[in-house]
C-alpha atoms as a PDB file:
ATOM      1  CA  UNK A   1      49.308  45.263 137.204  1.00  0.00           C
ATOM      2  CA  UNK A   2      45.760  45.423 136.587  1.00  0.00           C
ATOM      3  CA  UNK A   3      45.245  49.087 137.258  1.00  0.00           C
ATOM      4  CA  UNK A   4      48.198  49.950 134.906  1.00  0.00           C
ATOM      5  CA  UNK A   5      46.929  48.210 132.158  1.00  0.00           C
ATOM      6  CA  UNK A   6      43.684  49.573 132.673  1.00  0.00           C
ATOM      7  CA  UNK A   7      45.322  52.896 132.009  1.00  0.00           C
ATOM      8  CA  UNK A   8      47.112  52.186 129.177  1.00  0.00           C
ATOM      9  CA  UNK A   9      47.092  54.810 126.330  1.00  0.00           C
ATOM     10  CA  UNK A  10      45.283  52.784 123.540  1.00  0.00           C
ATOM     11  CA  UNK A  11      46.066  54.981 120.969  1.00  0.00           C
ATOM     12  CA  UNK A  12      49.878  55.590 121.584  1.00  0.00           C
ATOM     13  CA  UNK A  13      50.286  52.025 122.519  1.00  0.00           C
ATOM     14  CA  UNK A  14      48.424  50.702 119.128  1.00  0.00           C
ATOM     15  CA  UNK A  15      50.728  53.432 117.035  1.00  0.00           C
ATOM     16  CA  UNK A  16      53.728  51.872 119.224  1.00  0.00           C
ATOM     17  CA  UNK A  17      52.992  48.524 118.023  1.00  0.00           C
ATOM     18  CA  UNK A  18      52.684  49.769 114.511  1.00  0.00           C
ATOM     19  CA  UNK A  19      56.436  50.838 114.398  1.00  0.00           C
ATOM     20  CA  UNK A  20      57.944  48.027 116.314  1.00  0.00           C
ATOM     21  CA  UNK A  21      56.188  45.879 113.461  1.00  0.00           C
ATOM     22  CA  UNK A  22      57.768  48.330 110.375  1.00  0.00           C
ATOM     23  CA  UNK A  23      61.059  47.854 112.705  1.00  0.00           C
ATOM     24  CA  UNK A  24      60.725  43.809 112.941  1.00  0.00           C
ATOM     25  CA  UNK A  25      59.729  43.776 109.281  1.00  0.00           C
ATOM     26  CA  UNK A  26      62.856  45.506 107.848  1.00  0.00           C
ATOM     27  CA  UNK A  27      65.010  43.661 110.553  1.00  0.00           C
ATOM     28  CA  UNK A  28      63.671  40.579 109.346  1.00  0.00           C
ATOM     29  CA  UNK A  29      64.476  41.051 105.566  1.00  0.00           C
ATOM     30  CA  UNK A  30      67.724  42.100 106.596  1.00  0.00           C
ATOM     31  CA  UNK A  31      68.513  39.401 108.070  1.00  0.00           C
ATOM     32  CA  UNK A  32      67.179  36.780 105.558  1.00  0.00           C
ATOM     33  CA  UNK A  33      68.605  38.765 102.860  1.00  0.00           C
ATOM     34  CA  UNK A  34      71.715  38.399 104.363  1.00  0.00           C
ATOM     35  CA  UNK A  35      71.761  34.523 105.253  1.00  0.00           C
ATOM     36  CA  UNK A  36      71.339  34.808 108.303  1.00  0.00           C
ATOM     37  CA  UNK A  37      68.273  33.620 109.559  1.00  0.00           C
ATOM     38  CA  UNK A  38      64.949  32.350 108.390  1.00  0.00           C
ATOM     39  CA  UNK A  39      61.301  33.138 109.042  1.00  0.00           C
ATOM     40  CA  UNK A  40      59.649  31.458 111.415  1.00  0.00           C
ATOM     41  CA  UNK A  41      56.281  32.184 110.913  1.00  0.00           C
ATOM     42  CA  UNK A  42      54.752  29.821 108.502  1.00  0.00           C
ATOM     43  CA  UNK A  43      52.338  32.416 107.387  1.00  0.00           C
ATOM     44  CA  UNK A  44      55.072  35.738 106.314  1.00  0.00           C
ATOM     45  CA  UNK A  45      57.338  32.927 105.448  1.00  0.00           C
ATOM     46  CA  UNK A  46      54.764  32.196 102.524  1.00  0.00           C
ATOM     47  CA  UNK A  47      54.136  35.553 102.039  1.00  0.00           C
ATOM     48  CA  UNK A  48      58.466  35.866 101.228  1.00  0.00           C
ATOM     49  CA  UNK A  49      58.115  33.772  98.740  1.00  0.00           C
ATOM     50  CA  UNK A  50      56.356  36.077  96.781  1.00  0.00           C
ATOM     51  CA  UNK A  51      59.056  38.767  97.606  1.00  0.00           C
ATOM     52  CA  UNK A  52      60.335  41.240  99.940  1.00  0.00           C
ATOM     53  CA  UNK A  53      58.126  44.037  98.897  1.00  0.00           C
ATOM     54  CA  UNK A  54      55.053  41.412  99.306  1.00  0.00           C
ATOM     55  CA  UNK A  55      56.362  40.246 102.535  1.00  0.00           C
ATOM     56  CA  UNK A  56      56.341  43.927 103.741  1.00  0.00           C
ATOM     57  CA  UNK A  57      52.980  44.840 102.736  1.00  0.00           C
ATOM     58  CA  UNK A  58      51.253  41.524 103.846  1.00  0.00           C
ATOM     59  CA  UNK A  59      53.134  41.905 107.310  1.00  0.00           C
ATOM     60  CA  UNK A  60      52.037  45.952 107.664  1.00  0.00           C
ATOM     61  CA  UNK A  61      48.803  44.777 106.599  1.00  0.00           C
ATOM     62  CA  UNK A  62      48.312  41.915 109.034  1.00  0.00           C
ATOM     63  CA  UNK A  63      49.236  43.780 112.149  1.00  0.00           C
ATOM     64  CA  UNK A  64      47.175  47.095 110.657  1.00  0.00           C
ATOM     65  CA  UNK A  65      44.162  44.800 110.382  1.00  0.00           C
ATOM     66  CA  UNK A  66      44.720  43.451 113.909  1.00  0.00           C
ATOM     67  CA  UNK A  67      45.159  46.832 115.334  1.00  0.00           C
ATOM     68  CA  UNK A  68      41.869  47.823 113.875  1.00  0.00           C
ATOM     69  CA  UNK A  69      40.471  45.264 115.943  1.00  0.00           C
ATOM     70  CA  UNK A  70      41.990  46.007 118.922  1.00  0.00           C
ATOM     71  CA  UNK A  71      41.203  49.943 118.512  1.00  0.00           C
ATOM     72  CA  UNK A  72      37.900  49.055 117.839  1.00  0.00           C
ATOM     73  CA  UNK A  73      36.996  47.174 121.122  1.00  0.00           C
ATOM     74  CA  UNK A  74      39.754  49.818 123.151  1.00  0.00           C
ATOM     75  CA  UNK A  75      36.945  49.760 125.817  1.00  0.00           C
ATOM     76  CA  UNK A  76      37.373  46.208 126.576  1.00  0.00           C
ATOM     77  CA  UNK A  77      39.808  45.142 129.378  1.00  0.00           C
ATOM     78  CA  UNK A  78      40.628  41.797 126.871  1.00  0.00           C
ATOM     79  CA  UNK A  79      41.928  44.094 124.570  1.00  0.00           C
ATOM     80  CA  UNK A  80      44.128  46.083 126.554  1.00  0.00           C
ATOM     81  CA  UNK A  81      45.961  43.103 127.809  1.00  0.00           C
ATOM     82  CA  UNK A  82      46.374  42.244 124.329  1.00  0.00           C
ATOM     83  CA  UNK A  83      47.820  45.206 123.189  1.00  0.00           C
ATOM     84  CA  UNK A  84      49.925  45.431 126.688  1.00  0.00           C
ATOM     85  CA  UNK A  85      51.392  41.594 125.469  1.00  0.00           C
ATOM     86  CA  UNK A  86      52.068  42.778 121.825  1.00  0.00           C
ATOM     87  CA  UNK A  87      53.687  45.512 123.028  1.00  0.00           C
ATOM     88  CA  UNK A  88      56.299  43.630 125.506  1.00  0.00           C
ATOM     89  CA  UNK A  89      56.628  40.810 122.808  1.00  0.00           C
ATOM     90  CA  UNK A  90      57.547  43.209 119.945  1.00  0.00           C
ATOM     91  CA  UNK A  91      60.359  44.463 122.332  1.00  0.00           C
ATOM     92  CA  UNK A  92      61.334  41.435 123.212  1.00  0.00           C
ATOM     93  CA  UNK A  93      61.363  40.551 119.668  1.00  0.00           C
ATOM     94  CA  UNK A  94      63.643  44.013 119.025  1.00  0.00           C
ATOM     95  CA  UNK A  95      66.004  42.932 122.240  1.00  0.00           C
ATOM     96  CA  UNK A  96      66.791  39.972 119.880  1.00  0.00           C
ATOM     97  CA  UNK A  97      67.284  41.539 116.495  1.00  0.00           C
ATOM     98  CA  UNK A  98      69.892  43.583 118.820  1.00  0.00           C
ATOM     99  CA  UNK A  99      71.380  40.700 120.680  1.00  0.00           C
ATOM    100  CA  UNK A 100      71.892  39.403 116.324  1.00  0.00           C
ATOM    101  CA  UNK A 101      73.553  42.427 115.873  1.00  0.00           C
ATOM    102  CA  UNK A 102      75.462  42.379 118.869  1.00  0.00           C
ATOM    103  CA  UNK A 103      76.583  38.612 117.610  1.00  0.00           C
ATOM    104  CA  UNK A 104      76.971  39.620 114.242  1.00  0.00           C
ATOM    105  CA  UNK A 105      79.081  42.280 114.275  1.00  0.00           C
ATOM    106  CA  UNK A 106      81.676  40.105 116.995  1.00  0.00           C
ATOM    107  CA  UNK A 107      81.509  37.426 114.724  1.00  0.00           C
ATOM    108  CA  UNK A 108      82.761  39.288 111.873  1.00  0.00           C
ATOM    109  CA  UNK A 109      79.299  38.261 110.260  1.00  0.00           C
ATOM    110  CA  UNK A 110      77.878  41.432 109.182  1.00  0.00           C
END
């Protein structure tokens, strides 16, 4: 496990996490928009209440800021295991927009 995150692609991986974070964003407004669920992050939660377009922009900016980071100590094992877990936890976070969708469009909710 070690050796394959050792070889991770840094760069694809970081622009990777990048989309799956526009993806999560505009998932997320959709569903709030909608009624349908809330944030739970205390910290984009505050940042909705000072509108979607905020929300988006604090949330690409966040993440951007954080990939910076992680680009900038790419060298590091540390940071290739971090970028390896935000990778699997923004699809697992994608897996459950779907499974919403799945729901809401059985459910007549959508």
């Amino acid at each position: 496990m070690i050796n394959a995150i050792k070889g991770i692609n840094v760069f694809k991986a970081l622009v990777a996490i990048s989309i799956l974070n526009c993806l999560d964003a505009f998932l997320t407004l959709f569903w709030i928009q909608n009624g349908l669920a809330s944030e739970a992050n205390p910290i984009m939660n505050e940042a909705l209440t000072y509108g979607a377009f905020n929300f988006f922009i604090i949330k690409i900016s966040l993440v951007s800021f954080g990939c910076l980071g992680l680009w900038r100590a790419r060298e590091r094992l540390f940071s290739k295991i971090a970028i390896f877990a935000c990778l699997f936890f923004y699809g697992v976070l994608l897996l459950y927009h779907g499974y919403g969708f799945y729901l809401g469009v059985f459910n007549n909710q959508l």
